[in-house]
Each structure stands twice: as C-alpha cells, then as structure tokens.
Protein backbone atom coordinates (compact mmCIF):
# COMPACT_ATOMS: atom_id res chain seq x y z
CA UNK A 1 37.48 -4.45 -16.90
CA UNK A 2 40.25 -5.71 -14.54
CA UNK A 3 42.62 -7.87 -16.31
CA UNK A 4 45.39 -10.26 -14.71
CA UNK A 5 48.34 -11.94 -16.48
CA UNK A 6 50.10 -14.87 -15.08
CA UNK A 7 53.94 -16.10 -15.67
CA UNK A 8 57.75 -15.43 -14.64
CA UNK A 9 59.61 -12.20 -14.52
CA UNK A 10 63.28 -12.25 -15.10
CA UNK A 11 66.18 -10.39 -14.13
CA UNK A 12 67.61 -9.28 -17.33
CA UNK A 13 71.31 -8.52 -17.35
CA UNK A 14 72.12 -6.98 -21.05
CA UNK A 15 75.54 -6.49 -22.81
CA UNK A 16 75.87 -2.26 -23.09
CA UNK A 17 75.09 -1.34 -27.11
CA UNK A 18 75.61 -3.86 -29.65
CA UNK A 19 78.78 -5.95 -27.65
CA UNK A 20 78.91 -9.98 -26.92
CA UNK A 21 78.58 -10.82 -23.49
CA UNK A 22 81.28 -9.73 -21.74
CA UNK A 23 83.10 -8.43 -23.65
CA UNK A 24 83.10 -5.35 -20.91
CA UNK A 25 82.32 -6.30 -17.59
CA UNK A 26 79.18 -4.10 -17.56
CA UNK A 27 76.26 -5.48 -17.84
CA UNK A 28 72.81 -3.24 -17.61
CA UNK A 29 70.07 -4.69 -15.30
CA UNK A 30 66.38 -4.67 -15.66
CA UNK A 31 63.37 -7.13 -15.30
CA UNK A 32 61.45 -8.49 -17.80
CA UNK A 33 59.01 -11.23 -19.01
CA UNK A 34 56.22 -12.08 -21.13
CA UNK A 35 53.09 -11.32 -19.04
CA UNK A 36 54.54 -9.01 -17.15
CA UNK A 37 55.65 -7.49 -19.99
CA UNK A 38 51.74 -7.13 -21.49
CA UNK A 39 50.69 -5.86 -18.01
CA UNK A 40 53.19 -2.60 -17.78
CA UNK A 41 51.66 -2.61 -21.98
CA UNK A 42 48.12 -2.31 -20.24
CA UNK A 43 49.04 -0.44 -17.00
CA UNK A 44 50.75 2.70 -19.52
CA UNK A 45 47.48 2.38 -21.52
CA UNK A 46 45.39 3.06 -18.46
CA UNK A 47 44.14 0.03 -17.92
CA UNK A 48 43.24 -1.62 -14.31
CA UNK A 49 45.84 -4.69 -14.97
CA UNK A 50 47.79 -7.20 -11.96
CA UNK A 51 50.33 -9.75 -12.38
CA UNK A 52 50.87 -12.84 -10.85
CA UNK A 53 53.57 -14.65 -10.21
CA UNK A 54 56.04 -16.25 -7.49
CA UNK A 55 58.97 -15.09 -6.31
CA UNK A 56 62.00 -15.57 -3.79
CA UNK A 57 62.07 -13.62 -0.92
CA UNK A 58 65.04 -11.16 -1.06
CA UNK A 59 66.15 -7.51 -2.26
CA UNK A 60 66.12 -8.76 -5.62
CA UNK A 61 62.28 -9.73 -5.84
CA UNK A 62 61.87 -6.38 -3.85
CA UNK A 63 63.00 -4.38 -5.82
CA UNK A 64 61.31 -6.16 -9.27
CA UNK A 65 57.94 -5.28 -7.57
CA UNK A 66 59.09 -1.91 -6.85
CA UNK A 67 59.79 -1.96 -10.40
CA UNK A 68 55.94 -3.04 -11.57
CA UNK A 69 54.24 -0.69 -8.93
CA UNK A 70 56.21 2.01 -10.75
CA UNK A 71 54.28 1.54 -13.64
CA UNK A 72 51.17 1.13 -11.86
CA UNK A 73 50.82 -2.60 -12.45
CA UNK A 74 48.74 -4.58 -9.29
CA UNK A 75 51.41 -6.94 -7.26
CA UNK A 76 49.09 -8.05 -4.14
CA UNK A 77 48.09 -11.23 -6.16
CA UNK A 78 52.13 -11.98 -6.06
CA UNK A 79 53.15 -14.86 -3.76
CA UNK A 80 56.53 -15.47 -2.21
CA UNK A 81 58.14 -18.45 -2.00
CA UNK A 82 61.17 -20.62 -2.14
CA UNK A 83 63.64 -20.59 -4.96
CA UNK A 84 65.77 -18.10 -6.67
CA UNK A 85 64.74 -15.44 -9.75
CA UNK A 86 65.41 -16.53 -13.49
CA UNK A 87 67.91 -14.75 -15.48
CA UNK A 88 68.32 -13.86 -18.97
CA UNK A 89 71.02 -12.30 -20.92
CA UNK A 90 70.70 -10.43 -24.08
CA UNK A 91 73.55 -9.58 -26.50
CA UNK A 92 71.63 -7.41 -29.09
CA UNK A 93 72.48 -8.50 -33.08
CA UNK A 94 73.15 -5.76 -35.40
CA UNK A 95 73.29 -6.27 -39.08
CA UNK A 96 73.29 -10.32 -39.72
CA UNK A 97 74.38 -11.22 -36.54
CA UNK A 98 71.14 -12.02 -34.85
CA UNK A 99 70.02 -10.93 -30.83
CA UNK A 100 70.91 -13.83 -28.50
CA UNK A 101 69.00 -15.03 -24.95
CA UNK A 102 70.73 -17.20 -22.64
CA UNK A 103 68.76 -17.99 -19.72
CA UNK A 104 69.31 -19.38 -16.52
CA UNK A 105 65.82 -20.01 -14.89
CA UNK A 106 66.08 -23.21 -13.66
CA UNK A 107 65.07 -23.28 -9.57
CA UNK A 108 63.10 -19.86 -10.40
CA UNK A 109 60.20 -19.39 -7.37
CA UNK A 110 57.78 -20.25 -9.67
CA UNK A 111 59.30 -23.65 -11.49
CA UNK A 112 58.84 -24.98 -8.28
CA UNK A 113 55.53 -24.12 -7.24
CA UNK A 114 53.54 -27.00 -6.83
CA UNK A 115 50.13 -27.43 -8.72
CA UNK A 116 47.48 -26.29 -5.81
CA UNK A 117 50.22 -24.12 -4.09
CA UNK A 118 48.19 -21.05 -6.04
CA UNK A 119 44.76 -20.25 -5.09
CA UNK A 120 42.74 -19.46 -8.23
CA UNK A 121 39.74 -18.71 -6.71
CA UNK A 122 41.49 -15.91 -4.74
CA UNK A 123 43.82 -15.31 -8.18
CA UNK A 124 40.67 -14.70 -10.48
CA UNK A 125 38.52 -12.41 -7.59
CA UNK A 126 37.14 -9.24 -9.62
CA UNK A 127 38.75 -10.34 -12.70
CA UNK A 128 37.30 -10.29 -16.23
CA UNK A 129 40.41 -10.75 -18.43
CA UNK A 130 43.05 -13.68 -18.43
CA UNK A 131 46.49 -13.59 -19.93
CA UNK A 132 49.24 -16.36 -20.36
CA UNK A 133 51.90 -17.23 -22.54
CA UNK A 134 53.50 -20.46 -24.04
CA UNK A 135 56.70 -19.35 -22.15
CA UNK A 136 54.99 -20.43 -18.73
CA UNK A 137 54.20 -24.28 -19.33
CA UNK A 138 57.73 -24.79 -20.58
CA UNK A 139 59.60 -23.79 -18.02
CA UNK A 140 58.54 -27.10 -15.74
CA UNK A 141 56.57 -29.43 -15.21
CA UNK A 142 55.16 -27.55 -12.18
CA UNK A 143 54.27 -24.30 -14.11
CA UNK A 144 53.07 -26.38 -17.04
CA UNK A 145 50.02 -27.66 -14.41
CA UNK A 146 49.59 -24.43 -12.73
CA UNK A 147 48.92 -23.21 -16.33
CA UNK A 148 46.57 -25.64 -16.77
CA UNK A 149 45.29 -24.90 -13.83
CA UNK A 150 44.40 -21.49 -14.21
CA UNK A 151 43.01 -21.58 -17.56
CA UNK A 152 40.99 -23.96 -16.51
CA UNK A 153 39.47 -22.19 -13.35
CA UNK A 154 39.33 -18.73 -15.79
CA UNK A 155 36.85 -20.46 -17.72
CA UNK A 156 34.64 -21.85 -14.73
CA UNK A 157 34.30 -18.41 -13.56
CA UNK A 158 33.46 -17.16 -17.07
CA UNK A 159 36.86 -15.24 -17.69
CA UNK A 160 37.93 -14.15 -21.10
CA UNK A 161 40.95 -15.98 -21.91
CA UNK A 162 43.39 -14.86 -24.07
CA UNK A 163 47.17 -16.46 -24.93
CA UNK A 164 50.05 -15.94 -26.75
CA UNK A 165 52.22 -19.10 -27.91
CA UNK A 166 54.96 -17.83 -27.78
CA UNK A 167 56.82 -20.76 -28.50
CA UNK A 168 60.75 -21.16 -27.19
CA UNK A 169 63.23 -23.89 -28.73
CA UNK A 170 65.47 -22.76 -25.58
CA UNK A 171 62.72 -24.57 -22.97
CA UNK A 172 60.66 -27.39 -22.83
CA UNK A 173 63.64 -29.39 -21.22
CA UNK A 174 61.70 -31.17 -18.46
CA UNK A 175 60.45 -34.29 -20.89
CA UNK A 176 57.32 -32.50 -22.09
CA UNK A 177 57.35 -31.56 -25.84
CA UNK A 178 55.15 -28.59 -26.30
CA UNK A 179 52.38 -30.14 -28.13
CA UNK A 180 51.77 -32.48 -25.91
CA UNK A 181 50.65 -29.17 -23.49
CA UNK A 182 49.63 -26.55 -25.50
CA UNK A 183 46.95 -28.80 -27.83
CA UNK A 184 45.56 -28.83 -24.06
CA UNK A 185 45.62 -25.60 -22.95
CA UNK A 186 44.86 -24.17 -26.02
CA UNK A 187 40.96 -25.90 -25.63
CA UNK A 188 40.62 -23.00 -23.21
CA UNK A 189 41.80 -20.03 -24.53
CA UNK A 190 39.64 -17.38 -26.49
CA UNK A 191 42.29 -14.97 -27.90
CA UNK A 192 44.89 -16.40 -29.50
CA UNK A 193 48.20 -14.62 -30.58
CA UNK A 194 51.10 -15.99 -32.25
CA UNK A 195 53.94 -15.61 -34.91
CA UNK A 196 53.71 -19.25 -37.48
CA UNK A 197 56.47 -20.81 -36.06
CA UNK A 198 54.90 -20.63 -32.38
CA UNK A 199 51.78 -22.57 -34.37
CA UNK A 200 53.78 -24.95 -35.86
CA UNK A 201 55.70 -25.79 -33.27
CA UNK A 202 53.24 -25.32 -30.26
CA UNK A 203 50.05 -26.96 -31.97
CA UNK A 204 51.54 -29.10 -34.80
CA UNK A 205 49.61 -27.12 -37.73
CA UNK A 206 52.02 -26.20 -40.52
CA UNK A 207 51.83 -24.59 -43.46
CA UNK A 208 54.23 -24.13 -46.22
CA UNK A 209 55.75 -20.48 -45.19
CA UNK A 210 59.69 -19.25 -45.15
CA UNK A 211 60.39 -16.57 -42.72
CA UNK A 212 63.73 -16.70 -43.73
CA UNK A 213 63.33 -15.80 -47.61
CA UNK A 214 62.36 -11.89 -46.53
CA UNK A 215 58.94 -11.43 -47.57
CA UNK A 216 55.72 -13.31 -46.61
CA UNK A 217 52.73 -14.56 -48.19
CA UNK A 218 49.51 -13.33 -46.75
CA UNK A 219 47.40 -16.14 -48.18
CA UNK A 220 49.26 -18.76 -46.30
CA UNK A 221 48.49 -17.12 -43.24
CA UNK A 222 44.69 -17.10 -43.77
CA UNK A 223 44.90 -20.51 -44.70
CA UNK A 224 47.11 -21.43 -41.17
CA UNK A 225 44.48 -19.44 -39.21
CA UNK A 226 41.54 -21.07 -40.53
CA UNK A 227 43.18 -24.08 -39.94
CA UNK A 228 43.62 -23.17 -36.51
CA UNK A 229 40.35 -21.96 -35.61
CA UNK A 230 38.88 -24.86 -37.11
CA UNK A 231 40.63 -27.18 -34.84
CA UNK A 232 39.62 -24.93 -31.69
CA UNK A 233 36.27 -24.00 -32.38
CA UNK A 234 36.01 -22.34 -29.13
CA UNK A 235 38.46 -19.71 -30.33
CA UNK A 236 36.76 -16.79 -31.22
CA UNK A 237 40.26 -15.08 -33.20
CA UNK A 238 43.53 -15.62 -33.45
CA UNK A 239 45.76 -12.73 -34.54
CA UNK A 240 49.15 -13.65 -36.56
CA UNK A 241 52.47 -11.86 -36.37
CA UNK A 242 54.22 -10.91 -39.60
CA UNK A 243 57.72 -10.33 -39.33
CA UNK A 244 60.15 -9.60 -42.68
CA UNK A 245 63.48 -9.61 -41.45
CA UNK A 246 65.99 -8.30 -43.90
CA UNK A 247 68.65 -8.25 -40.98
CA UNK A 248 69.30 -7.83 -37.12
CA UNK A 249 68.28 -3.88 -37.98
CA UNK A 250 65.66 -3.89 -40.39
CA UNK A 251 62.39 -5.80 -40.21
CA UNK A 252 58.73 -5.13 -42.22
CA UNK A 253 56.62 -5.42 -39.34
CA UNK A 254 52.85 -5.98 -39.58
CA UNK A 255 49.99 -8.38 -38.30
CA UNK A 256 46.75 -10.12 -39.73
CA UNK A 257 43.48 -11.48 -37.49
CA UNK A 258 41.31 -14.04 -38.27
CA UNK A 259 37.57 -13.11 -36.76
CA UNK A 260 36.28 -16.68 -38.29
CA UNK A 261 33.91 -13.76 -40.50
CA UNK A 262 36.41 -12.21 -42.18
CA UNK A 263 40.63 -11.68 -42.72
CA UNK A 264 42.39 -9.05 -42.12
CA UNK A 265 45.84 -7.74 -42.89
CA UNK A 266 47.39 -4.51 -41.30
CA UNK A 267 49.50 -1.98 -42.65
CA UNK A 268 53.32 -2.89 -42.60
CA UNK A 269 56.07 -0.49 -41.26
CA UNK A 270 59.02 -0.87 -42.28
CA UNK A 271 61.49 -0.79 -38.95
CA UNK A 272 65.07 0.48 -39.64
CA UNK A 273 68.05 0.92 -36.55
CA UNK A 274 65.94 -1.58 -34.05
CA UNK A 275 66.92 -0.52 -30.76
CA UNK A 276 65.67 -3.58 -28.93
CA UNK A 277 63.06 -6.07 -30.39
CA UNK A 278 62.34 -8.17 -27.26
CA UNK A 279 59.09 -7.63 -26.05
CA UNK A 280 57.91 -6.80 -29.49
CA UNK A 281 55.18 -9.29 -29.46
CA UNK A 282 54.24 -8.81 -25.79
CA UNK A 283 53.51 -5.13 -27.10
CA UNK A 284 51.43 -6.16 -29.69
CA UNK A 285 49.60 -8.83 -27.14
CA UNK A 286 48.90 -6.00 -25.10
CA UNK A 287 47.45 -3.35 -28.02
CA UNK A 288 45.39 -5.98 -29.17
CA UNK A 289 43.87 -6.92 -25.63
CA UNK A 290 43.38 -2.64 -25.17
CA UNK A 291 41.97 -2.58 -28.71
CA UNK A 292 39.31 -5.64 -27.82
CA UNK A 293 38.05 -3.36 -24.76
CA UNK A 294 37.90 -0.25 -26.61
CA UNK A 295 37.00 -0.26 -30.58
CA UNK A 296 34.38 -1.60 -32.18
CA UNK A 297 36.45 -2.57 -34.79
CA UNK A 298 38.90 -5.10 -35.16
CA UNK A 299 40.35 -3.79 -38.23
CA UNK A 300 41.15 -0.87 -35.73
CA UNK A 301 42.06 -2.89 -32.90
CA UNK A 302 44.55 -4.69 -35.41
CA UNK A 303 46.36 -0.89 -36.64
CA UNK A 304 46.36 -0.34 -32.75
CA UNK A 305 48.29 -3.65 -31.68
CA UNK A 306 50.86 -3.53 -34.41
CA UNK A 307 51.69 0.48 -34.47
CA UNK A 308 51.83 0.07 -30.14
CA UNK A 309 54.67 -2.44 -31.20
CA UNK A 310 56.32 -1.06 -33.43
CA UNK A 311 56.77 1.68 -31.37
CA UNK A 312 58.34 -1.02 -28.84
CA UNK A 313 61.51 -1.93 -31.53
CA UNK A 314 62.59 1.90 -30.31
CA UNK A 315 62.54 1.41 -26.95
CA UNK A 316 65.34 -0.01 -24.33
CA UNK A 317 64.23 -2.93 -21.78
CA UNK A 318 61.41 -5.56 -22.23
CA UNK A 319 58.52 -2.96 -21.41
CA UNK A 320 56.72 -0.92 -24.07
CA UNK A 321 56.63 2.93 -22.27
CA UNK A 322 54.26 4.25 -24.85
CA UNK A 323 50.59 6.14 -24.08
CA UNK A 324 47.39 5.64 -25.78
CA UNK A 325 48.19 9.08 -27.72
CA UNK A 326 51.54 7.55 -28.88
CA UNK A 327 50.04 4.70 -30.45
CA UNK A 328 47.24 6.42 -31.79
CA UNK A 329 49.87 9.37 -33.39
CA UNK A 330 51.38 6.33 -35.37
CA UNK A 331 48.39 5.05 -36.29
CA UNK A 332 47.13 8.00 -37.60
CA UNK A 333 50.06 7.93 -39.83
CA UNK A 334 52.53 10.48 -38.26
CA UNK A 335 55.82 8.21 -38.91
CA UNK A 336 57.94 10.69 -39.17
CA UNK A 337 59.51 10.96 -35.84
CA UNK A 338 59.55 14.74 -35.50
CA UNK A 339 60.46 16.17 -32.07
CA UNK A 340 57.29 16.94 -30.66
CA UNK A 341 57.31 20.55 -28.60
C-alpha cells in the first residue's frame, strides 16, 4: 500500500519552555502540519507514504523538504510555486493557561494555487490510500476546490479515502463557513476521524456533550457517530477523539470507533506533564490508518491509534518519532516509562 496525504506545512516558530511569545527573543524553529504530520506518523511506522503540497521556491521550502526526506517521507509529488510559507507560533499552556496558535498563512504557495494548477491524475499514480484534513479547505477558497478536487478524483480511481475534520475557529476567513464545504467533501471520504467539536462545527450534527466539565459520556458519542454515519452512508467508520482535560498538563486521553456493526471504546491513559500536545490527533490519524493496513481487528487498530498518540503528548515538534515497537510496548501495557537498556 502506498499512501499520499495532501495539505500545508508550516514553519513553526515556538516560544522556548512554557514562556509567552517573546518574552525572550528566542524562538525554536521547526515545520509542521496536519498531513504532513500523519505522513512522518506513517513514514516512522514503515510505511511507503508521500506528501503533497505547494511551496515557494527558496531556502526555506528547501530545507522543509530536507526536513520530510529525513524521515523518509516521498516529496517528488511536491510542486513549487509562487507565494510565501505559512507560519505558526505556539506558546505552550501549563496548568490553566491553555497552548496558543497564531498563524500567519495567508499568501502561503498553496492558498494560491488555482483549482486545475495540480494534476491529480499524476498526484494519485500508484496510490491506494488518500489523506486530508479539514485544515486544508479553510485556508482559501483555492485550497477549499483543490480539496474537492482531489477527493473527488481519489474516488474515480478507486482510492481509499480517509479524513480528519479537524475543525479550526482560527480559519475559514475567506466567506466560506465550514459546513457549507465539508457536508461536500465529506460525501467522499471513507475514514473519518474527528474530536465532537470538529463534528459539530464541520458537519452541523450536535449532540448534547461538555468537554469542558472534565469527564465525558461515552453514550453520547455512539449516539453522535451513528448519527454521522447515518447521514454519510458511504462512510464505512468514523473514529472519535476523547479528550478529558483537567488542565494545560493533565488530560484522560482515549478514543472510540464506530464500524456501523458494533462500538467501541479504548482504554484511557491518563497524560500528566504534557510536553507538547499539537499533533496529538495527527498521531492518532496516522495509528489508525497503520492499524487499518495491518490488524484484523479494529478493536486493535483502535489501542494502536490512541497509545501511538499518547506517546506524541511526550514528544517536542508537530511529528510523532515513535516505532511500531514503541506503540506496541504501550499497548501492551508497559506505562511505566522505565529506561530501557
């Protein structure tokens, strides 16, 4: 299986430990972004994986593809064009001051890509796996009709689709709610991922739940995922998120899937001193994609994507550098965090 994801890739400029931005004039620099993020996910696990994107042509860019080929994530599919690369800044919350993106994307490459500027035929040559994010169509109205685009030439050419909502109150600026796309998109997708606010506000299905209040309901969320996969019966699951957070460092992480046979609900860690929590859900995209390919079981592949992201809440920078063996350790239950010799 050769799998391809499709969206932006930042710069990422973060304030050093827990301090506001700026308040030292370092700032640490990486890239990052949501399918780019899921590819180095599936490029660590072994996996045959390229991303796709557009970007400006200068040292910057150059060196961000450096970055990817590091991991061993495909970049030939990457076009080059006119524009500039996004930004976004991170201030990391600690205790109950929460994490806070700013970004400055607008002009990116790839917001100004045209629809037709990206050959899918070309894009989607030896590939059997799609993956996109919500994050893409709100960035413009350009990359709202590539996405479009390519979802719909994935499914002419037979290609599992799979998305992640990944719904962001900080975009959608260009006149567009998300809705009005995503209800659209969504008619294409396969494999569905999401946390119940991306549902809500991405497809308009609600359902009574309170992330804020600490602890979740489990029956609510079988009841939003039915709902969902009733109104896309083309959907064959959709796999829910379910974050507790008691603060900026501590969260009861865990996830549920809906197989339209049965519901299930994984374990739940209990995550204490987060390191860094973006990309989180990007980690668990990717475990569940790996899991899809490679148990027979989606209780399994469920343990898989949520331990492989809980491991990410540990890590520094936007990309999950975790093995196979590390995700299977946790999900064997070793959560003790002994130094391994």
């Amino acid at each position: 299986m050769k799998y391809l994801t499709f969206g932006e890739i930042m710069l990422r400029l973060r304030s050093l430990g827990h301090e506001r931005l700026f308040q030292s004039p370092t700032l640490e620099a990486t890239f990052g972004g949501g399918e780019a993020n899921v590819a180095v996910s599936l490029a660590n696990f072994g996996e045959d994986v390229d991303f796709l994107t557009v970007l400006p042509i200068n040292t910057i860019a150059d060196s961000c593809i450096a970055e990817l080929r590091k991991f061993g994530v495909g970049t030939a599919r990457i076009q080059r064009g006119k524009g500039r690369m996004g930004i976004y800044f991170l201030e990391n919350g600690a205790n109950q001051l929460p994490s806070k993106v700013t970004y400055d994307r607008e002009y990116s490459a790839i917001s100004l890509t045209k629809p037709g500027e990206i050959d899918w035929a070309r894009a989607f040559d030896g590939i059997g796996w799609f993956h996109i994010t919500g994050i893409t169509p709100a960035i413009s109205k350009n990359t709202m009709e590539l996405s479009l685009e390519s979802v719909k030439a994935a499914k002419e050419k037979g290609i599992t689709v799979s998305c992640d909502l990944n719904y962001r109150a900080n975009l959608w600026k260009y006149g567009i709610a998300a809705p009005e796309c995503m209800k659209e998109l969504f008619k294409y997708v396969d494999i569905a991922m999401a946390n119940e606010e991306d549902v809500q506000k991405s497809l308009g299905i609600t359902v009574d739940i309170d992330v804020a209040k600490g602890s979740l309901d489990t029956k609510k969320y079988e009841i939003l995922s039915n709902e969902v996969l009733k109104q896309y019966p083309q959907l064959n699951m959709i796999a829910i998120t379910l974050r507790e957070s008691q603060s900026a460092d501590i969260n009861g992480w865990a996830a549920c899937i809906n197989n339209r046979k049965n519901f299930y609900v994984s374990r739940k860690y209990e995550i204490r001193d987060i390191v860094d929590r973006v990309g989180g859900g990007d980690a668990f995209a990717a475990g569940l994609i790996y899991g899809l390919n490679h148990f027979d079981d989606d209780i399994e592949t469920l343990e898989f994507a949520v331990a492989a992201s809980c491991l990410k809440h540990s890590i520094i920078g936007d990309f999950n550098r975790v093995s196979v063996d590390d995700v299977l350790k946790l999900k064997a239950g070793d959560t003790t965090g002994r130094v391994q010799r």
